[in-house]
C-alpha atoms as a PDB file:
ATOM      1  CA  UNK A   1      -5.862  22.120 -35.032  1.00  0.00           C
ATOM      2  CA  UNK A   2      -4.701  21.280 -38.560  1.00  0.00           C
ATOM      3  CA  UNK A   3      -8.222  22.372 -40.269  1.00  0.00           C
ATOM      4  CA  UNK A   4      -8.038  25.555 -38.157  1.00  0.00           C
ATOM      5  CA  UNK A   5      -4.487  26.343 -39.842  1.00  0.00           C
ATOM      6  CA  UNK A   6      -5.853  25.634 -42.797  1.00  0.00           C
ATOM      7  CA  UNK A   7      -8.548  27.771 -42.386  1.00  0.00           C
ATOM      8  CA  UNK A   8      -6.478  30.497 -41.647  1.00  0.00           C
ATOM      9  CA  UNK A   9      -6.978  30.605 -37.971  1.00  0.00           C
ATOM     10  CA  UNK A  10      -4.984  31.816 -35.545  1.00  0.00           C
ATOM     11  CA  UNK A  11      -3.704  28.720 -33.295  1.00  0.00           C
ATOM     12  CA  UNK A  12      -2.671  28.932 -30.226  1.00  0.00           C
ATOM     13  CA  UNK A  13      -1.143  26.148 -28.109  1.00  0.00           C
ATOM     14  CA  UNK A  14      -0.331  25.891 -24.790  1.00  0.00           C
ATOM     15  CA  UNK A  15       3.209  24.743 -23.387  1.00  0.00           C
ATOM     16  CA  UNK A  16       3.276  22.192 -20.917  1.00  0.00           C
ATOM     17  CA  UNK A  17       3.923  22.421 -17.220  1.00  0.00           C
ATOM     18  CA  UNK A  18       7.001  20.344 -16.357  1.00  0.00           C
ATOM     19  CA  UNK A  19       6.063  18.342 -13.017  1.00  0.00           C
ATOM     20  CA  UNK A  20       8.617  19.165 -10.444  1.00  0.00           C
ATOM     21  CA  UNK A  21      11.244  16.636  -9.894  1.00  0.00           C
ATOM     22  CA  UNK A  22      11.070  14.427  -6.622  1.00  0.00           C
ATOM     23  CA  UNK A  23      14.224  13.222  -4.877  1.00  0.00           C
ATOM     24  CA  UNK A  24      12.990   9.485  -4.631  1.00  0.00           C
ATOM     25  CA  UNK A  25      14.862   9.107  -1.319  1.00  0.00           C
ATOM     26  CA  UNK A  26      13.888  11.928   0.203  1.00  0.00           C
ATOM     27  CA  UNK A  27      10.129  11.060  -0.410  1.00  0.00           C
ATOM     28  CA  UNK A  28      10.978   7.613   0.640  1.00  0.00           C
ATOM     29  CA  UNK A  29      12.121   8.366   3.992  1.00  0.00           C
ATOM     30  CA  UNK A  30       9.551  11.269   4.425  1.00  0.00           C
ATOM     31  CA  UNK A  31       6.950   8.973   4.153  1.00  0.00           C
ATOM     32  CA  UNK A  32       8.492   5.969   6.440  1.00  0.00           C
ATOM     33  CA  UNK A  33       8.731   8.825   8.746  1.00  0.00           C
ATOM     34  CA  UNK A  34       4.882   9.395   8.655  1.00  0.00           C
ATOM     35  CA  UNK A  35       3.906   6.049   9.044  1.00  0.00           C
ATOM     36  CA  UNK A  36       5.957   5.739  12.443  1.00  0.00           C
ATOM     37  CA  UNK A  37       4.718   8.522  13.917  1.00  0.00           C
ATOM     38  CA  UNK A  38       1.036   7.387  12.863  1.00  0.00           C
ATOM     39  CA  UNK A  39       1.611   3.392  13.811  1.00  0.00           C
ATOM     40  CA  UNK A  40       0.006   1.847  16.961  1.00  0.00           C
ATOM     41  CA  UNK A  41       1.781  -0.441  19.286  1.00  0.00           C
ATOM     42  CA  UNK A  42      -0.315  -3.818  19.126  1.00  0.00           C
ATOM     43  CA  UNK A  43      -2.829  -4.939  21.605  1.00  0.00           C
ATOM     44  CA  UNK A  44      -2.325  -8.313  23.142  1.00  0.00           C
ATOM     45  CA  UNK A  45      -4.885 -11.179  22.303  1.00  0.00           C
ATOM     46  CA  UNK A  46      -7.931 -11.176  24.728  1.00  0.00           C
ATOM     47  CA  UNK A  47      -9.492 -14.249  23.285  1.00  0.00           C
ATOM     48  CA  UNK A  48      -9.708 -17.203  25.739  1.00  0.00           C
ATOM     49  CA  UNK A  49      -7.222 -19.782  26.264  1.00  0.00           C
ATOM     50  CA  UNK A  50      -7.734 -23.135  24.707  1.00  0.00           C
ATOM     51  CA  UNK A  51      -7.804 -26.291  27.758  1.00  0.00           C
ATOM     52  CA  UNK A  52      -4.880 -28.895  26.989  1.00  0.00           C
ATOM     53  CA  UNK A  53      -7.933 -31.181  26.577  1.00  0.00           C
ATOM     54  CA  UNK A  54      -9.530 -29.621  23.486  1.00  0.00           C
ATOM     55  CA  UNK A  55      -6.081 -30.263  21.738  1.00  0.00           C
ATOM     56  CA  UNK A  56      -5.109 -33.579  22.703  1.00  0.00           C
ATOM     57  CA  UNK A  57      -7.514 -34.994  20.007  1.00  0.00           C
ATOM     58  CA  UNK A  58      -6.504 -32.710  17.391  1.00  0.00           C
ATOM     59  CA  UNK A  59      -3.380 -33.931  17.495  1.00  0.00           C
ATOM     60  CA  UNK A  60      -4.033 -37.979  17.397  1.00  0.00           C
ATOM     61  CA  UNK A  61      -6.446 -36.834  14.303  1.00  0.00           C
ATOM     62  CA  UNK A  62      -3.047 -35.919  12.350  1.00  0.00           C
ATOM     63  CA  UNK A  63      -1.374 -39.213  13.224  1.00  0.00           C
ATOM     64  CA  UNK A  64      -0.955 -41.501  10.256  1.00  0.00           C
ATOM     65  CA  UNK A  65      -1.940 -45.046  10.460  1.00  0.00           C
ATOM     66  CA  UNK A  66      -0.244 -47.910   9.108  1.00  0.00           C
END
């Protein structure tokens, strides 16, 4: 731009678009609004149930001995 002037040619500049100002608030609870209406209730767990004696050992593993 500066040789241009120098030159002797005509510059021409663009102003700059100010972004529009956003009410933080307002976009806050706008967009906890959204996610509400788009949120699934949770499924219960289908996997299978564990016997008592599968955990028995597991737990006399985690004993300490003296």
């Amino acid at each position: 731009m500066i040789e241009a002037k120098i030159a002797g040619q005509q510059v021409i500049s663009v102003p700059e678009e100010e972004a529009p100002v956003v009410d933080i608030m307002t976009a806050l609870k706008e967009s906890i609004e959204r996610t509400k209406v788009q949120k699934k209730p949770m499924e219960k767990a289908k996997g299978a149930k564990k016997e008592v004696a599968e955990i028995e050992p597991a737990k006399q593993r985690k004993q300490k001995v003296a």
